[in-house]
PDB file of N, CA and C in Angstrom:
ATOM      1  N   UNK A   1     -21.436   1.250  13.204  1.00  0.00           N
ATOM      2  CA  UNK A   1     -21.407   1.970  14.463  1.00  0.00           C
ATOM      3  C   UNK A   1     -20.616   1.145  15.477  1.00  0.00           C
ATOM      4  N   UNK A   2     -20.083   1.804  16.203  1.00  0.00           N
ATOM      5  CA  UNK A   2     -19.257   1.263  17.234  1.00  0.00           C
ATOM      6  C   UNK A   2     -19.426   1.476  18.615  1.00  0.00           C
ATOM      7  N   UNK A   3     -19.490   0.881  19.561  1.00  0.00           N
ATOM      8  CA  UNK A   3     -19.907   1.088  21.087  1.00  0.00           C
ATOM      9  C   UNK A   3     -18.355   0.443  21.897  1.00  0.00           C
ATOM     10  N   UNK A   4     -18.249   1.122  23.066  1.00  0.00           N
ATOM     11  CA  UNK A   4     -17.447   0.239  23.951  1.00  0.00           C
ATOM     12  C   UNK A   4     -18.242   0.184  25.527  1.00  0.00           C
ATOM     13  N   UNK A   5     -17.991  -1.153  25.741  1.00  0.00           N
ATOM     14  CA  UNK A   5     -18.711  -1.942  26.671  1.00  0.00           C
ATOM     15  C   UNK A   5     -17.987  -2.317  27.866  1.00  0.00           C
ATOM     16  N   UNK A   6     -17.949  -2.173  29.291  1.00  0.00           N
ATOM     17  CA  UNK A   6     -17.319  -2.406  29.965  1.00  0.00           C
ATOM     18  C   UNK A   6     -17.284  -4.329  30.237  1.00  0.00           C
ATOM     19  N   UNK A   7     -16.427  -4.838  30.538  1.00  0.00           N
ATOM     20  CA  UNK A   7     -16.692  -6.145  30.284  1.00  0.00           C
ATOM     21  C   UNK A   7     -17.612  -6.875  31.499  1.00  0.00           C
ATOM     22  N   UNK A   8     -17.971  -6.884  32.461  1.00  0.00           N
ATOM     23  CA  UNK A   8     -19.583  -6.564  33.642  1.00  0.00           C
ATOM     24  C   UNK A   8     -20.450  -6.524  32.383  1.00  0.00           C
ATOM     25  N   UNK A   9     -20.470  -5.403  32.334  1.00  0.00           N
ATOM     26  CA  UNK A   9     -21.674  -5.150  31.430  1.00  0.00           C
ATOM     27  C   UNK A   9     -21.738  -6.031  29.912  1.00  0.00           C
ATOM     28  N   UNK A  10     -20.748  -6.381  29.439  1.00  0.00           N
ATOM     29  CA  UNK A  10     -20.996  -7.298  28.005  1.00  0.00           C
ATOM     30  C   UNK A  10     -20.927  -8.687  29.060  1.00  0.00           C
ATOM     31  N   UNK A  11     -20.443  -9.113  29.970  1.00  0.00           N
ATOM     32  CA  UNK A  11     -21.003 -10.509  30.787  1.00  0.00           C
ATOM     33  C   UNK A  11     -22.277 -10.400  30.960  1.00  0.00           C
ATOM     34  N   UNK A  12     -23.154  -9.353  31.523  1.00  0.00           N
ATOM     35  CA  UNK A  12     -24.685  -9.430  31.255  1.00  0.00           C
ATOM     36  C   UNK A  12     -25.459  -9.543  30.669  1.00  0.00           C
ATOM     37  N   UNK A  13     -25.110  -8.595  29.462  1.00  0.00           N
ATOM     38  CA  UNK A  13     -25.855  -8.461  28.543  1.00  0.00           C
ATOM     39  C   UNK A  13     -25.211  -9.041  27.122  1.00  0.00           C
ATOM     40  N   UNK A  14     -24.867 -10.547  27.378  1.00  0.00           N
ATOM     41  CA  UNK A  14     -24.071 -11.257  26.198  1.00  0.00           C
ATOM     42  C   UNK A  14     -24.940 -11.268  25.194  1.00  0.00           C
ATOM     43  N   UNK A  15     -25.825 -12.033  25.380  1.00  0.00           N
ATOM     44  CA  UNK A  15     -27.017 -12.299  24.051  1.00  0.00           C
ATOM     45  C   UNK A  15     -27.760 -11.125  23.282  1.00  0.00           C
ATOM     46  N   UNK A  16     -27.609 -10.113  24.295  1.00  0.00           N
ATOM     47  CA  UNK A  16     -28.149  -9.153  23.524  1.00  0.00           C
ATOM     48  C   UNK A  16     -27.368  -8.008  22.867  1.00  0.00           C
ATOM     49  N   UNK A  17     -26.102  -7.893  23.311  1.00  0.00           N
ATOM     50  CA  UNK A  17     -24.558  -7.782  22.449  1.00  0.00           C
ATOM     51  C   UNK A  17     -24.319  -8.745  21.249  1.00  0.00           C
ATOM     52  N   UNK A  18     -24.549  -9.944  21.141  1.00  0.00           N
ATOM     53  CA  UNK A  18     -24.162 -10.845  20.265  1.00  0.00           C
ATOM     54  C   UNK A  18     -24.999 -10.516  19.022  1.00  0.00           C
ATOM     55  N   UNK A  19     -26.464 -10.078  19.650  1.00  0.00           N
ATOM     56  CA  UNK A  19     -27.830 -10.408  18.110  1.00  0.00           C
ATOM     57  C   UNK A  19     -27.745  -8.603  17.797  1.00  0.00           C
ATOM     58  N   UNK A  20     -27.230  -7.559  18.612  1.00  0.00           N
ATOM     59  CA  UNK A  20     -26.620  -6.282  17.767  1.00  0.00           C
ATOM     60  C   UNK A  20     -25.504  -5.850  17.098  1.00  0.00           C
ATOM     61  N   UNK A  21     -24.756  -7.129  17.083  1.00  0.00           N
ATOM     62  CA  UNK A  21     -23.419  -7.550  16.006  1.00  0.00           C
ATOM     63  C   UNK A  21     -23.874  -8.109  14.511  1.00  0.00           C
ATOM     64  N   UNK A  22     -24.394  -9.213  15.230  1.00  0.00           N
ATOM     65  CA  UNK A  22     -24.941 -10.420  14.410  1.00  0.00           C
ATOM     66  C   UNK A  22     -25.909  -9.213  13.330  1.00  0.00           C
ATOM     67  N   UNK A  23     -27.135  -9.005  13.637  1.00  0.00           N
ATOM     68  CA  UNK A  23     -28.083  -8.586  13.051  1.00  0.00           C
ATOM     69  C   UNK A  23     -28.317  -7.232  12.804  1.00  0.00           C
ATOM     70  N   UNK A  24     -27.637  -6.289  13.750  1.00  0.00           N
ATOM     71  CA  UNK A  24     -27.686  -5.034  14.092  1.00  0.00           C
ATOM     72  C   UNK A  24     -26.407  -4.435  13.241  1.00  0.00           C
ATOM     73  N   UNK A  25     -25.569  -5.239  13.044  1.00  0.00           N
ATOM     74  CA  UNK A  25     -24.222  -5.083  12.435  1.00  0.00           C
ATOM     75  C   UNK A  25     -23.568  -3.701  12.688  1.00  0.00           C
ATOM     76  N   UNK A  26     -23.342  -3.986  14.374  1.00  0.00           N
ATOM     77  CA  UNK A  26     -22.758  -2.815  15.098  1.00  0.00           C
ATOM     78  C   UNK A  26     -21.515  -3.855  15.260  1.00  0.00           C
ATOM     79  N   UNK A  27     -20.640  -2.781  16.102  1.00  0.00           N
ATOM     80  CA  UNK A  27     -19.026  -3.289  16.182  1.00  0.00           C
ATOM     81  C   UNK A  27     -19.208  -2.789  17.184  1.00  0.00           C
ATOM     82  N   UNK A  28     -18.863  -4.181  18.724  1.00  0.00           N
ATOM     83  CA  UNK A  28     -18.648  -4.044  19.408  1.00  0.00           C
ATOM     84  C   UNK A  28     -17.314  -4.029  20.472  1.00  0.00           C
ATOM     85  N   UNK A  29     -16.703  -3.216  20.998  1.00  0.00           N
ATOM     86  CA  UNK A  29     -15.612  -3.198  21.876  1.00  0.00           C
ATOM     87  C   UNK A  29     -15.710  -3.087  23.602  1.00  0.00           C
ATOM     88  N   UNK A  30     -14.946  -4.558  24.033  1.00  0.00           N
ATOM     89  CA  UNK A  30     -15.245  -4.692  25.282  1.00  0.00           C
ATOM     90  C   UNK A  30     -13.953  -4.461  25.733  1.00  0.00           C
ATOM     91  N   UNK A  31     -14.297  -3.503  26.915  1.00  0.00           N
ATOM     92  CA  UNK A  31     -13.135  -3.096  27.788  1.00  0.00           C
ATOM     93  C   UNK A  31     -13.193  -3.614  29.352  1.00  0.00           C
ATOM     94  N   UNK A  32     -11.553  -3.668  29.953  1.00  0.00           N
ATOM     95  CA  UNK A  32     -11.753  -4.810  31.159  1.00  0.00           C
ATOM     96  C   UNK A  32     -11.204  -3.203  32.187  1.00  0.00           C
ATOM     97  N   UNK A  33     -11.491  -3.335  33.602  1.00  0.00           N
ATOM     98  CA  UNK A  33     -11.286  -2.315  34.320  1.00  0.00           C
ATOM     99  C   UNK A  33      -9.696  -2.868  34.441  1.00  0.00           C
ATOM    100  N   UNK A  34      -8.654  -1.734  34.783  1.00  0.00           N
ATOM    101  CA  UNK A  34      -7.555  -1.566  35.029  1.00  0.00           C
ATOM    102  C   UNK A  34      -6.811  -1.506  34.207  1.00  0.00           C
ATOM    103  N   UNK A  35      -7.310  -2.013  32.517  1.00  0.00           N
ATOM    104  CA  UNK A  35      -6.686  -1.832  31.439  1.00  0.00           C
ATOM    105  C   UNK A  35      -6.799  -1.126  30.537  1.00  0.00           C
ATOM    106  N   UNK A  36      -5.691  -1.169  29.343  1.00  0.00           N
ATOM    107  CA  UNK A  36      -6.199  -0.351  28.456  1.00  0.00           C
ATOM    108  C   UNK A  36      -6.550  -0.976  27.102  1.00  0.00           C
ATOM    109  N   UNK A  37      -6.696  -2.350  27.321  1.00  0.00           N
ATOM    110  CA  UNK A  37      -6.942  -3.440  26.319  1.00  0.00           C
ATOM    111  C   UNK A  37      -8.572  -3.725  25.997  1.00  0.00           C
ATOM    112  N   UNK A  38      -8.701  -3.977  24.739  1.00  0.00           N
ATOM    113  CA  UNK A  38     -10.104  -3.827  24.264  1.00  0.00           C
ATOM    114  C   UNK A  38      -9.670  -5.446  23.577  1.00  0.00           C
ATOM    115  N   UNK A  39     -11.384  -5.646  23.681  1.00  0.00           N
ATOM    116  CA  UNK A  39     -11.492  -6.891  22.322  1.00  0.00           C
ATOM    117  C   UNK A  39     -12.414  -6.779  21.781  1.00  0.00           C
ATOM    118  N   UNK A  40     -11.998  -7.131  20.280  1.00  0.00           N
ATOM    119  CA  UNK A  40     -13.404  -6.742  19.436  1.00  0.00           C
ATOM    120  C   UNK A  40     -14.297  -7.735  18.985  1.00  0.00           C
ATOM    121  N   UNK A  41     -15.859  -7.381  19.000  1.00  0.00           N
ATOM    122  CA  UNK A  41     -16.518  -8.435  18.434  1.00  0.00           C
ATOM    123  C   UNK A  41     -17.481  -8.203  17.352  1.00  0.00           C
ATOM    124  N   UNK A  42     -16.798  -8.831  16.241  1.00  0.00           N
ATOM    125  CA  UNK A  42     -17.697  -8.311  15.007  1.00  0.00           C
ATOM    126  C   UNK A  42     -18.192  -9.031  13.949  1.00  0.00           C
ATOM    127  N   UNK A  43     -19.336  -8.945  12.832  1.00  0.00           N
ATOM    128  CA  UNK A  43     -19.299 -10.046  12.419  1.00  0.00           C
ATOM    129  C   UNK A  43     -18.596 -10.307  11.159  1.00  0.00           C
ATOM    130  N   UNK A  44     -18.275 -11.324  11.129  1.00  0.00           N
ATOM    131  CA  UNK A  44     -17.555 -11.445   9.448  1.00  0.00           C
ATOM    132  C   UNK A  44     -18.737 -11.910   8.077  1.00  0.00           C
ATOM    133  N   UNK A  45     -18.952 -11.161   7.291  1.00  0.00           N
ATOM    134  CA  UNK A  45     -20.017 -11.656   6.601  1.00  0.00           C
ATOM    135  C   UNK A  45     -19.093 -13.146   6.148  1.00  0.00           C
ATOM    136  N   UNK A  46     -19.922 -13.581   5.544  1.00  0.00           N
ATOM    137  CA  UNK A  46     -19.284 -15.154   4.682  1.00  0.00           C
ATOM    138  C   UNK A  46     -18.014 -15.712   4.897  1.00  0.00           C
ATOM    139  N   UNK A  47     -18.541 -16.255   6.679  1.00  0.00           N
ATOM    140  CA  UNK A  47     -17.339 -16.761   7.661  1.00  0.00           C
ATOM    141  C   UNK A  47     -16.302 -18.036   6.806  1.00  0.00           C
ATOM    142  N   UNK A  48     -17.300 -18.484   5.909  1.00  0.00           N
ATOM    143  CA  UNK A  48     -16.868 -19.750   5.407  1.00  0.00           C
ATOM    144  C   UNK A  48     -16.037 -19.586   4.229  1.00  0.00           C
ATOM    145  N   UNK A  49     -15.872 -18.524   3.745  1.00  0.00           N
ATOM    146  CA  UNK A  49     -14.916 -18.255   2.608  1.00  0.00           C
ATOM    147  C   UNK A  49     -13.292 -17.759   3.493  1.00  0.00           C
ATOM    148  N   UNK A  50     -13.970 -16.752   4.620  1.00  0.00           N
ATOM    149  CA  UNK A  50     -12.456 -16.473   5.457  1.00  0.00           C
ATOM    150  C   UNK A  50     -11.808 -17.845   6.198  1.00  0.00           C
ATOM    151  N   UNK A  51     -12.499 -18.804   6.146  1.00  0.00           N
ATOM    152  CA  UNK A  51     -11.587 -19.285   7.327  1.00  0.00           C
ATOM    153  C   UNK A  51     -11.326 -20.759   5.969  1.00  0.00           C
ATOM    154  N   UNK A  52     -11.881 -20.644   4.762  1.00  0.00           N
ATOM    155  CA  UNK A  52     -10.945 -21.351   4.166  1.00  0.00           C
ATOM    156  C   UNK A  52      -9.847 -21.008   3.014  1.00  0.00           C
ATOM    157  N   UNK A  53      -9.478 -19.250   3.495  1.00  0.00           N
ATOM    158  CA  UNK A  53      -8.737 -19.180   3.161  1.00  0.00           C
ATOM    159  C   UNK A  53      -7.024 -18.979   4.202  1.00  0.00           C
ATOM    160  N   UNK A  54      -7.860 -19.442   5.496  1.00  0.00           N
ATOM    161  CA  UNK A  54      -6.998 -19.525   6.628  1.00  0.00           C
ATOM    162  C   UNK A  54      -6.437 -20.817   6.472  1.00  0.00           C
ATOM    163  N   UNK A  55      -7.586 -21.631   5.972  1.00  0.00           N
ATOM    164  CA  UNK A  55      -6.966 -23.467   5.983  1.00  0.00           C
ATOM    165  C   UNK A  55      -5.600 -23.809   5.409  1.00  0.00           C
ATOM    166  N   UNK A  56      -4.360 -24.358   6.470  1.00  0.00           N
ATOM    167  CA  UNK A  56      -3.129 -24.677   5.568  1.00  0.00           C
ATOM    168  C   UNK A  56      -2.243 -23.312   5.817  1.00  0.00           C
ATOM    169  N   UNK A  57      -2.761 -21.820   6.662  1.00  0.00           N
ATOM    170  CA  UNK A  57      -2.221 -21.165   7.005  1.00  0.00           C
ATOM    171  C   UNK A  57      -0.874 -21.339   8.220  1.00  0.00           C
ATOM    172  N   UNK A  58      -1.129 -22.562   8.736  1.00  0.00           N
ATOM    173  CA  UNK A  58      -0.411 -22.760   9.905  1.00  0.00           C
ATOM    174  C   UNK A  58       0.488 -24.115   9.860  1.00  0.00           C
ATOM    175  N   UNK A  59       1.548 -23.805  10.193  1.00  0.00           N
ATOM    176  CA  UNK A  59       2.650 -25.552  10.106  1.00  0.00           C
ATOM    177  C   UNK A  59       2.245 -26.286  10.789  1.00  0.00           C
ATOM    178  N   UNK A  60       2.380 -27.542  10.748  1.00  0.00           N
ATOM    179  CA  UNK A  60       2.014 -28.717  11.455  1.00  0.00           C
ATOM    180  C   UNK A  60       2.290 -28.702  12.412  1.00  0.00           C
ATOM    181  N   UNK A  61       3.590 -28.438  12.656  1.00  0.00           N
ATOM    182  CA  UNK A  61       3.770 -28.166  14.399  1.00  0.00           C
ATOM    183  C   UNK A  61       2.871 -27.143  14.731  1.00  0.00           C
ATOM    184  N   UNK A  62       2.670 -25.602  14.742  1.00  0.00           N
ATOM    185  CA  UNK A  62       1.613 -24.639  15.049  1.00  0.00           C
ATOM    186  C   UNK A  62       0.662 -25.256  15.422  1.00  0.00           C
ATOM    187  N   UNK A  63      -0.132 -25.990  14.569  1.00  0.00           N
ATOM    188  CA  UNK A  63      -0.961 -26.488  14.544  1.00  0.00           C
ATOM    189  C   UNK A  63      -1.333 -27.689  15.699  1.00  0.00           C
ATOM    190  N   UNK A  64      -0.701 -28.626  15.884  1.00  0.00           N
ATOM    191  CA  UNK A  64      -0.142 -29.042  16.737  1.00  0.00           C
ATOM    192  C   UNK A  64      -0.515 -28.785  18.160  1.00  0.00           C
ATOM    193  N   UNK A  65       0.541 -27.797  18.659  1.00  0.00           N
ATOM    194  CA  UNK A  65       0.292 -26.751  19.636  1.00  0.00           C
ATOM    195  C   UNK A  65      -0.787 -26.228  19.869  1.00  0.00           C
ATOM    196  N   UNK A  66      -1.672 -25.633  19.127  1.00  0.00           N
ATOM    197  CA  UNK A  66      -3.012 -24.937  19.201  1.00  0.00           C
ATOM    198  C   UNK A  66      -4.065 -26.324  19.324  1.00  0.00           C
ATOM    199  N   UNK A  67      -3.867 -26.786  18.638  1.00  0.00           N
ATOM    200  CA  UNK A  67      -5.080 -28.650  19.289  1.00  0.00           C
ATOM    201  C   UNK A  67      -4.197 -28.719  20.890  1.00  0.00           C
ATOM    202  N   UNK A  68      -3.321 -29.031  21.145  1.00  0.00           N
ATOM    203  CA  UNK A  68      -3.268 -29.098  22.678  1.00  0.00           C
ATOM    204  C   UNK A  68      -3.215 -27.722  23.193  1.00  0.00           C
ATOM    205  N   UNK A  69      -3.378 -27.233  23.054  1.00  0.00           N
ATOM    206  CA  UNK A  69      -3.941 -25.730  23.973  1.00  0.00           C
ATOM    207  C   UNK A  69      -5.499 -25.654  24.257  1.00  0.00           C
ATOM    208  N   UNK A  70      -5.778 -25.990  22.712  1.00  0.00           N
ATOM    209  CA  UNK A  70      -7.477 -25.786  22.439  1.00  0.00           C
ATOM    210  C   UNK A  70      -7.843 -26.684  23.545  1.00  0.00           C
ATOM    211  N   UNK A  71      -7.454 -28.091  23.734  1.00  0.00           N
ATOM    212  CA  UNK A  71      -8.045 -29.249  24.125  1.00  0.00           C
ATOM    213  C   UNK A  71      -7.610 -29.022  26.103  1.00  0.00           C
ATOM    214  N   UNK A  72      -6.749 -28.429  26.741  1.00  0.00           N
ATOM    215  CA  UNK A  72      -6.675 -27.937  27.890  1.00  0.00           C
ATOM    216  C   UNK A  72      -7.024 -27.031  28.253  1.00  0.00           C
ATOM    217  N   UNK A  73      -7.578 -25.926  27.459  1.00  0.00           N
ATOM    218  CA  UNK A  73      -8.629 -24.847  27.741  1.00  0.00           C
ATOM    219  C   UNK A  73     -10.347 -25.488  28.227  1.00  0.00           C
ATOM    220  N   UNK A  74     -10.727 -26.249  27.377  1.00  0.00           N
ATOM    221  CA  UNK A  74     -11.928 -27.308  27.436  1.00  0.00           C
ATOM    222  C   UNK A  74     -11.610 -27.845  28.456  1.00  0.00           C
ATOM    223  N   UNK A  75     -10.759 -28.487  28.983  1.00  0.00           N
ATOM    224  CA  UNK A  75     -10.958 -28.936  30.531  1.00  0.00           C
ATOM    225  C   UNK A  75     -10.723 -27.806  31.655  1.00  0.00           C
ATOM    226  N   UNK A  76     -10.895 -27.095  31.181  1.00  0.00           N
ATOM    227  CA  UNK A  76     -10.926 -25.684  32.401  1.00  0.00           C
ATOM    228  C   UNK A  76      -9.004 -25.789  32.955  1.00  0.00           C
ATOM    229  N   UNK A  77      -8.485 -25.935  32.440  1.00  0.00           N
ATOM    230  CA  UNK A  77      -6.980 -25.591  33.123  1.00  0.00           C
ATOM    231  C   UNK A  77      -6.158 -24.994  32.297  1.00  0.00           C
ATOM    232  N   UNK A  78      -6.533 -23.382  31.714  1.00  0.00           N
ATOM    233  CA  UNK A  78      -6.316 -22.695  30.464  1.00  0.00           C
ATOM    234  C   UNK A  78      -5.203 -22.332  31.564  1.00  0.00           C
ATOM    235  N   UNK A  79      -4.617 -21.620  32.665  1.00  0.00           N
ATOM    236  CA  UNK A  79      -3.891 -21.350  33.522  1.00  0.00           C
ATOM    237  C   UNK A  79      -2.623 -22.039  33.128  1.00  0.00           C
ATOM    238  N   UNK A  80      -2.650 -23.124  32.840  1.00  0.00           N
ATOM    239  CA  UNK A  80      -1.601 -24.004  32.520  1.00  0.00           C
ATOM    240  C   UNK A  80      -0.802 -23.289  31.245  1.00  0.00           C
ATOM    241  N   UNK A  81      -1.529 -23.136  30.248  1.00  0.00           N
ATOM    242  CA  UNK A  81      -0.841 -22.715  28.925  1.00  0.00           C
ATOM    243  C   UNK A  81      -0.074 -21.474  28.950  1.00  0.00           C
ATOM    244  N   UNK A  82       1.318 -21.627  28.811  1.00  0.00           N
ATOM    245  CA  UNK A  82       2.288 -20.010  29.176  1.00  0.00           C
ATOM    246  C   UNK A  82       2.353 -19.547  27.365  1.00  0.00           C
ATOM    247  N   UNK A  83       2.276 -20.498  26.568  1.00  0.00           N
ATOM    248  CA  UNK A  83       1.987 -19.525  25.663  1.00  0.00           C
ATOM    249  C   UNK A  83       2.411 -20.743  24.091  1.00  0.00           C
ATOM    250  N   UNK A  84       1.973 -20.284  23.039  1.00  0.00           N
ATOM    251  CA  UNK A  84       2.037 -21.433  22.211  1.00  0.00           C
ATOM    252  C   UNK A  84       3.261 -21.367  20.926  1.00  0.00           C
ATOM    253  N   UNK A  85       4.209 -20.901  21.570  1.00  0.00           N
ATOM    254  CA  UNK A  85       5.355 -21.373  21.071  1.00  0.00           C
ATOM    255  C   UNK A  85       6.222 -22.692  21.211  1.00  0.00           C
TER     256      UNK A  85
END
């Protein structure tokens, strides 16, 4: 099942969006006012088989790039990053 959520409303009600994904194994879509862009949040059964078949998906440089993006997002100055090319 699928719902769309205004994004207010999935900022409120995070935890209880998260455990009707998680457990409820609904598919959730959050929408932002003025757009027409959605993001989805869903769960992946057996996260640990997908993401090692992601491992080695990305060049060293890519890779690279995304650790310093990742690591200036964590200090709150995501503003900075124009994009990871």
């Amino acid at each position: 099942m699928s719902m769309v959520i205004p994004a207010t409303e999935a900022r409120n009600n995070f935890f209880d969006i998260l455990n009707r994904v998680l457990y409820g194994e609904e598919v959730v879509l959050i929408s932002k006012a003025g757009t027409d862009t959605l993001a989805k949040i869903e769960s992946v059964p057996d996260s640990v088989k997908v993401l090692s078949r992601l491992f080695g998906s990305l060049s060293n440089k890519d890779a690279a790039t995304m650790k310093t993006a990742v690591k200036i997002m964590r200090k709150g100055s995501w503003r900075k990053i124009s994009s990871l090319d």
